[in-house]
Protein backbone atom coordinates (compact mmCIF):
# COMPACT_ATOMS: atom_id res chain seq x y z
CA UNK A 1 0.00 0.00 0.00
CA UNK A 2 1.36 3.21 -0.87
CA UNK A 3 1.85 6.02 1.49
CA UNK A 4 -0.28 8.40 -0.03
CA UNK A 5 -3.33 5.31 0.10
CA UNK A 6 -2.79 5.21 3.62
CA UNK A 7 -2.57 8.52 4.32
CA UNK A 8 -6.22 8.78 2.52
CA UNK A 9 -7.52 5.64 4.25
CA UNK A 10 -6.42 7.23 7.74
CA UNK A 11 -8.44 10.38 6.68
CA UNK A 12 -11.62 8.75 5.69
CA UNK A 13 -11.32 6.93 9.22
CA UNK A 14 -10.94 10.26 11.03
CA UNK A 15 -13.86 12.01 9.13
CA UNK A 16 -16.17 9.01 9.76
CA UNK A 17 -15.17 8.52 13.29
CA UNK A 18 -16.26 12.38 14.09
CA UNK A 19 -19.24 12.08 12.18
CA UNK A 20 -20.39 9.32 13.96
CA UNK A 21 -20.23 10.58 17.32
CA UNK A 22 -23.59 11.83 19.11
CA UNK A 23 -22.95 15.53 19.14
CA UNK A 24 -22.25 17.33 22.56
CA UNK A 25 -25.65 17.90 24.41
CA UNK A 26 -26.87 21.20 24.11
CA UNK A 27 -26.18 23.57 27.82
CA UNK A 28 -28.81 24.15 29.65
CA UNK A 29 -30.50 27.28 29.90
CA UNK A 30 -29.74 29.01 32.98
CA UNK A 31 -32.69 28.39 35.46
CA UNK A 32 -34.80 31.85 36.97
CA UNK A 33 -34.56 30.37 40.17
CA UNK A 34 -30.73 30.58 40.29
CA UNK A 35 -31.14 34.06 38.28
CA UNK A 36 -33.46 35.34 40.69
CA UNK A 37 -30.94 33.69 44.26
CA UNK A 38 -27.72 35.22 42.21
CA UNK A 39 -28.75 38.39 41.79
CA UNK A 40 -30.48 39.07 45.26
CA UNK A 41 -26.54 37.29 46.88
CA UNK A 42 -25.19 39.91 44.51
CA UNK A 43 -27.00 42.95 46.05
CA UNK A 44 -26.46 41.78 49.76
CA UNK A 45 -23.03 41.61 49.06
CA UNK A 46 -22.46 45.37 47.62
CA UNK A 47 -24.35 46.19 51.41
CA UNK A 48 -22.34 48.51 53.53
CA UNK A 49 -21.68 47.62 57.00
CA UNK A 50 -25.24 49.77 58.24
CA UNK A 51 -26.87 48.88 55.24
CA UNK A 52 -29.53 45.75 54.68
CA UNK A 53 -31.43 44.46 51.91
CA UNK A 54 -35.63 44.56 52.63
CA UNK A 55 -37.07 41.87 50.17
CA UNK A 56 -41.13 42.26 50.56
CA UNK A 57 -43.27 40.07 48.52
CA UNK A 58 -47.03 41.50 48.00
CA UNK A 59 -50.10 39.42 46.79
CA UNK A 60 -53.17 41.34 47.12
CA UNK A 61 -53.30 42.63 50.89
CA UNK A 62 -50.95 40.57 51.87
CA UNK A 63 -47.45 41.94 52.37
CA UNK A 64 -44.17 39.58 53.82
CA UNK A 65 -41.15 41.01 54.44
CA UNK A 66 -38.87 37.66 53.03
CA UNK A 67 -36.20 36.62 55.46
CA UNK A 68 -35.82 33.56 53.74
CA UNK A 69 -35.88 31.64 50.41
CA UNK A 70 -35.80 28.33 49.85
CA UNK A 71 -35.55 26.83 46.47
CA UNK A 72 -36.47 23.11 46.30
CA UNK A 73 -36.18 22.77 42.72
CA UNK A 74 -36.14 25.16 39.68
CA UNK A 75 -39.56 25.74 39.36
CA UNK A 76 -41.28 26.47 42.57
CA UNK A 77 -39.69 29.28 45.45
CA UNK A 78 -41.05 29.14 49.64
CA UNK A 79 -40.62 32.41 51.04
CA UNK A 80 -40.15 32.55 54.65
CA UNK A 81 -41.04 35.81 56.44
CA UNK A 82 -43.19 37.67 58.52
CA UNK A 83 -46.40 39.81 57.65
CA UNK A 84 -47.35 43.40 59.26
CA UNK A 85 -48.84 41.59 62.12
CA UNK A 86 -44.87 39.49 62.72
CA UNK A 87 -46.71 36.38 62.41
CA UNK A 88 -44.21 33.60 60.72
CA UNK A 89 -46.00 33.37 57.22
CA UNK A 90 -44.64 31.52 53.94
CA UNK A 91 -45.64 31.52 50.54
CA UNK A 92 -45.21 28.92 48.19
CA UNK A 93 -44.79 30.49 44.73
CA UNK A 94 -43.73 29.16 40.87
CA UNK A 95 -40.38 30.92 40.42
CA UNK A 96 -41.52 32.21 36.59
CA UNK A 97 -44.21 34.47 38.18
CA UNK A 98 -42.09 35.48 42.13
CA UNK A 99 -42.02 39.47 41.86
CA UNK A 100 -40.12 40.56 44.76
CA UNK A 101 -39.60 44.14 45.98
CA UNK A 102 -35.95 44.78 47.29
CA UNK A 103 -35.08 47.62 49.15
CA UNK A 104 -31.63 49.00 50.62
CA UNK A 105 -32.31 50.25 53.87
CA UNK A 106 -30.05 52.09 56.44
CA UNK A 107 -30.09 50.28 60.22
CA UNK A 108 -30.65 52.22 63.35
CA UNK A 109 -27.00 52.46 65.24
CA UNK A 110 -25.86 49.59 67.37
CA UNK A 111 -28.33 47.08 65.26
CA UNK A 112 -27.19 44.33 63.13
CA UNK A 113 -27.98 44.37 59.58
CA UNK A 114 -30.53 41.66 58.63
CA UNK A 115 -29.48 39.26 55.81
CA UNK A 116 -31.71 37.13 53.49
CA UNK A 117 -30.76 33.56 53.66
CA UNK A 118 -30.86 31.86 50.62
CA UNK A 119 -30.88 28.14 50.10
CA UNK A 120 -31.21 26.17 46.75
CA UNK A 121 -31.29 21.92 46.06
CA UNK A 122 -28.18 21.09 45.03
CA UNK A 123 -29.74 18.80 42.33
CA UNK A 124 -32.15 20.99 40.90
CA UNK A 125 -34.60 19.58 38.48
C-alpha cells in the first residue's frame, strides 16, 4: 500500500469517526430560580456595613417582608417571612411568576444588619 493510500484511508477513518459521534448535548439554559438567588446574593453583598437588603413580597393585601428563600427545585420558590402583624407566614410560589420588591435600607446604630438567607437543592430539576 502506498503512502499516499494510507494517508487517505487514515483520513476517511478520522472524518467518519467524528461524524459518527452523538454531538455534545446542548447547555442548559440558565434556570430563573438561580437568576433570581444570584442576583439578590449579589446585592447583599455590595451592602455597607449599616446597610440591609428589605425583600417584601405582595399578593393582594398581603405583604411579607422575606427573610428567607428556599428553592427546592427550579420551578417552585417558599418564602419565609413575617407579615405586618410578625406572624411567621410563607408563601409557596412558581419561580416564573415570584415578583419581589428589594429595598436598601439604612439600620438604626448599634443594630445588626438583617441578611436574606438563601438556600437552593443542590440537584435541581
Amino acid at each position: 500500500m502506498a503512502l499516499g493510500d494510507l494517508t487517505k484511508q487514515l483520513a476517511q477513518q478520522a472524518i467518519l469517526s467524528a461524524t459518527s459521534k452523538d454531538p455534545a448535548p446542548a447547555p442548559q439554559p440558565e434556570s430563573t430560580s438561580s437568576v433570581v438567588l444570584a442576583e439578590i446574593a449579589r446585592m447583599q453583598k455590595a451592602l455597607k456595613e449599616d446597610e440591609e437588603l428589605a425583600v417584601f413580597f405582595h399578593s393582594g393585601p398581603e405583604r411579607i417582608r422575606v427573610m428567607e428563600i428556599f428553592v427546592p427545585s427550579r420551578h417552585v420558590a417558599i418564602l419565609s417571612g413575617t407579615d405586618a402583624e410578625r406572624h411567621l407566614t410563607r408563601v409557596i410560589a412558581p419561580i416564573d411568576s415570584l415578583q419581589l420588591i428589594c429595598k436598601v435600607t439604612k439600620t438604626p446604630a448599634g443594630v445588626k444588619p438583617a441578611r436574606v438567607n438563601l438556600l437552593a437543592r443542590k440537584n435541581s430539576e
